[in-house]
C-alpha atoms as a PDB file:
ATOM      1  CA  UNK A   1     109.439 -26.008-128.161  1.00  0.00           C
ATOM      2  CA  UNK A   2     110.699 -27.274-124.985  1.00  0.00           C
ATOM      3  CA  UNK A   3     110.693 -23.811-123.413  1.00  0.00           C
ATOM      4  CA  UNK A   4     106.413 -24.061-124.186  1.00  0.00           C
ATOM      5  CA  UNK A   5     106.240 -27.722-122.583  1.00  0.00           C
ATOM      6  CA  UNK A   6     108.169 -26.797-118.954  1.00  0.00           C
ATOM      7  CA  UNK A   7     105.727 -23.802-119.323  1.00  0.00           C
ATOM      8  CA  UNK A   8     103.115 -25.906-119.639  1.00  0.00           C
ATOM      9  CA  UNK A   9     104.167 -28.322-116.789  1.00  0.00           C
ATOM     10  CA  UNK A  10     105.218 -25.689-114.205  1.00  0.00           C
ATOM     11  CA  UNK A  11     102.622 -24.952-111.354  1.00  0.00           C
ATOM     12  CA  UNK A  12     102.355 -21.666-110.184  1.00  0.00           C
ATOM     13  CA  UNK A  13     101.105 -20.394-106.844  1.00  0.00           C
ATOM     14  CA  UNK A  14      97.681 -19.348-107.891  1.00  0.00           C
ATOM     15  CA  UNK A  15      97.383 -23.303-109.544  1.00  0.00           C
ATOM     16  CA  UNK A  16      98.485 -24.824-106.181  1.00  0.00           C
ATOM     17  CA  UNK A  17      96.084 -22.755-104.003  1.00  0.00           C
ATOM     18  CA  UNK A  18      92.487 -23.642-106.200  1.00  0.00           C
ATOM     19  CA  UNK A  19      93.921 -26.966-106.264  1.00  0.00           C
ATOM     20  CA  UNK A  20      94.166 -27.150-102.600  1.00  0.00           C
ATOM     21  CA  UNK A  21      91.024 -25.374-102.027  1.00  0.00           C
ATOM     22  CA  UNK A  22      89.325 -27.759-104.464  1.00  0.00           C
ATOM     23  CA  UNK A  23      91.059 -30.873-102.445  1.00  0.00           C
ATOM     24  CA  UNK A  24      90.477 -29.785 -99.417  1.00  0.00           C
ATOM     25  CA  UNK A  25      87.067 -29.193 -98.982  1.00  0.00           C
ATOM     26  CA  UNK A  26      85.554 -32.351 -99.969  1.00  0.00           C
ATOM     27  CA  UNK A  27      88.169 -34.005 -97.725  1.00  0.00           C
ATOM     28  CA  UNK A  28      87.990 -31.762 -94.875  1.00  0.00           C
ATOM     29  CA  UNK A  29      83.645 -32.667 -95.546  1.00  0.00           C
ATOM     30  CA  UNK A  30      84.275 -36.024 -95.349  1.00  0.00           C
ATOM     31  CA  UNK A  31      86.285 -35.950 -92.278  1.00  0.00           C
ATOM     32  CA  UNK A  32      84.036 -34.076 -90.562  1.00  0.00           C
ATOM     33  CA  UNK A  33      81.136 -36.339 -91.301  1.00  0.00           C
ATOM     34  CA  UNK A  34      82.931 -39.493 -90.450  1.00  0.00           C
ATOM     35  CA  UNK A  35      83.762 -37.886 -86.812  1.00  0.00           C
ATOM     36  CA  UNK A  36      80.198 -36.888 -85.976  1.00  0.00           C
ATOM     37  CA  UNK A  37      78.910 -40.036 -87.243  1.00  0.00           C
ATOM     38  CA  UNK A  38      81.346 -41.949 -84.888  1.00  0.00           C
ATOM     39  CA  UNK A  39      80.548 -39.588 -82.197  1.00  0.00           C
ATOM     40  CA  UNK A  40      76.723 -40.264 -83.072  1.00  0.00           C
ATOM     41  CA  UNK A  41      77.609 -43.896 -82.416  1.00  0.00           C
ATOM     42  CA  UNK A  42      79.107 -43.502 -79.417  1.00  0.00           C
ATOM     43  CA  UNK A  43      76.016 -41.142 -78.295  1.00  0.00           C
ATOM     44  CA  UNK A  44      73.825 -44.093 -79.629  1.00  0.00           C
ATOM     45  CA  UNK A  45      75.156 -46.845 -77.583  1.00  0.00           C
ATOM     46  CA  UNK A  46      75.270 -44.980 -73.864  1.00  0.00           C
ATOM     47  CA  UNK A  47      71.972 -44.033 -74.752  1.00  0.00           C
ATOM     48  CA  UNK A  48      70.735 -47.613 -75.244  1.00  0.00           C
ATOM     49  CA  UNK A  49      72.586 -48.668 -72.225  1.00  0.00           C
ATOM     50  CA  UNK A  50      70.995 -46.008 -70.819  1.00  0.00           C
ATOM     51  CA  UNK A  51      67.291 -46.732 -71.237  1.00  0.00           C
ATOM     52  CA  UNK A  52      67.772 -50.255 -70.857  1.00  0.00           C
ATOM     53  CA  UNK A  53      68.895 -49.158 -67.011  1.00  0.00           C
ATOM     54  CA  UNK A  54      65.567 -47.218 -66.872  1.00  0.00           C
ATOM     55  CA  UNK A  55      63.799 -50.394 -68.124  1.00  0.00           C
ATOM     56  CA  UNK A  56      65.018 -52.163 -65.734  1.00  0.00           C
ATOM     57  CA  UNK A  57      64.456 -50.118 -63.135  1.00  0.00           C
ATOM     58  CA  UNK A  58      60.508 -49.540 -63.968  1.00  0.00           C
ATOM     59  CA  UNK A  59      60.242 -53.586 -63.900  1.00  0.00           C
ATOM     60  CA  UNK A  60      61.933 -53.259 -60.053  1.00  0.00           C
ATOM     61  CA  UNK A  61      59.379 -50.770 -58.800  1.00  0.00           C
ATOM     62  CA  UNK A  62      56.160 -52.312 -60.593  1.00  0.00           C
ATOM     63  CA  UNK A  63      57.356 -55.900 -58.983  1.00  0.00           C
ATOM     64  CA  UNK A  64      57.275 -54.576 -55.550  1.00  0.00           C
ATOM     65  CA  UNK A  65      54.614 -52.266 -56.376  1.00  0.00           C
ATOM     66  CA  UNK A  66      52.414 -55.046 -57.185  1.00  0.00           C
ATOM     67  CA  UNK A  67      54.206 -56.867 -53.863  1.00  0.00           C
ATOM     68  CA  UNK A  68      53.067 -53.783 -51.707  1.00  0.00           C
ATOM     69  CA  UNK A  69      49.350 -54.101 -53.634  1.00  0.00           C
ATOM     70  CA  UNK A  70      48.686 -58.014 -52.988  1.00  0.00           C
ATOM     71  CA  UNK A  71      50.188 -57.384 -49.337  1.00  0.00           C
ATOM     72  CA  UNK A  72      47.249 -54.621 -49.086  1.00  0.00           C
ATOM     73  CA  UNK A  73      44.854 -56.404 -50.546  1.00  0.00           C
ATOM     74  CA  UNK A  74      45.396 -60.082 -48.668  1.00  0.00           C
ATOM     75  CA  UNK A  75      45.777 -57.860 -45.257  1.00  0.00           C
ATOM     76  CA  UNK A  76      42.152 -56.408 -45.725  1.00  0.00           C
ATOM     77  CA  UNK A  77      40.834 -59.584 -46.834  1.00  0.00           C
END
């Protein structure tokens, strides 16, 4: 009887490596997908700061184009 229950309790090699396999994918998933989606963040962000540089810059060049346009237009006036 208590030869069948350490038997039973006993974890061979095979056992350990499916569970491991079977652990470690999911994990090894969800690691993965919590990187990229911090690296995604990251990406997000310099890419706002990004356009909002290139917004800003557009408004700088239509002011003065629209400086150099009424200059133009009040010199041929």
């Amino acid at each position: 009887m208590i030869n069948s229950l350490l038997a039973f309790g006993v974890v061979g090699a095979w056992e350990l490596l499916v569970i491991l396999i079977i652990l470690a994918i999911p994990i090894s998933v969800a690691i993965i997908f919590i990187l990229l989606m911090l690296r995604n963040k990251k990406e997000n962000i310099r890419l706002r700061l990004d356009v909002g540089k290139l917004a800003d810059e557009l408004e700088q060049t239509r002011k003065q184009k629209g400086m150099e346009g009424s200059d133009n237009s009040s010199q041929s006036g």
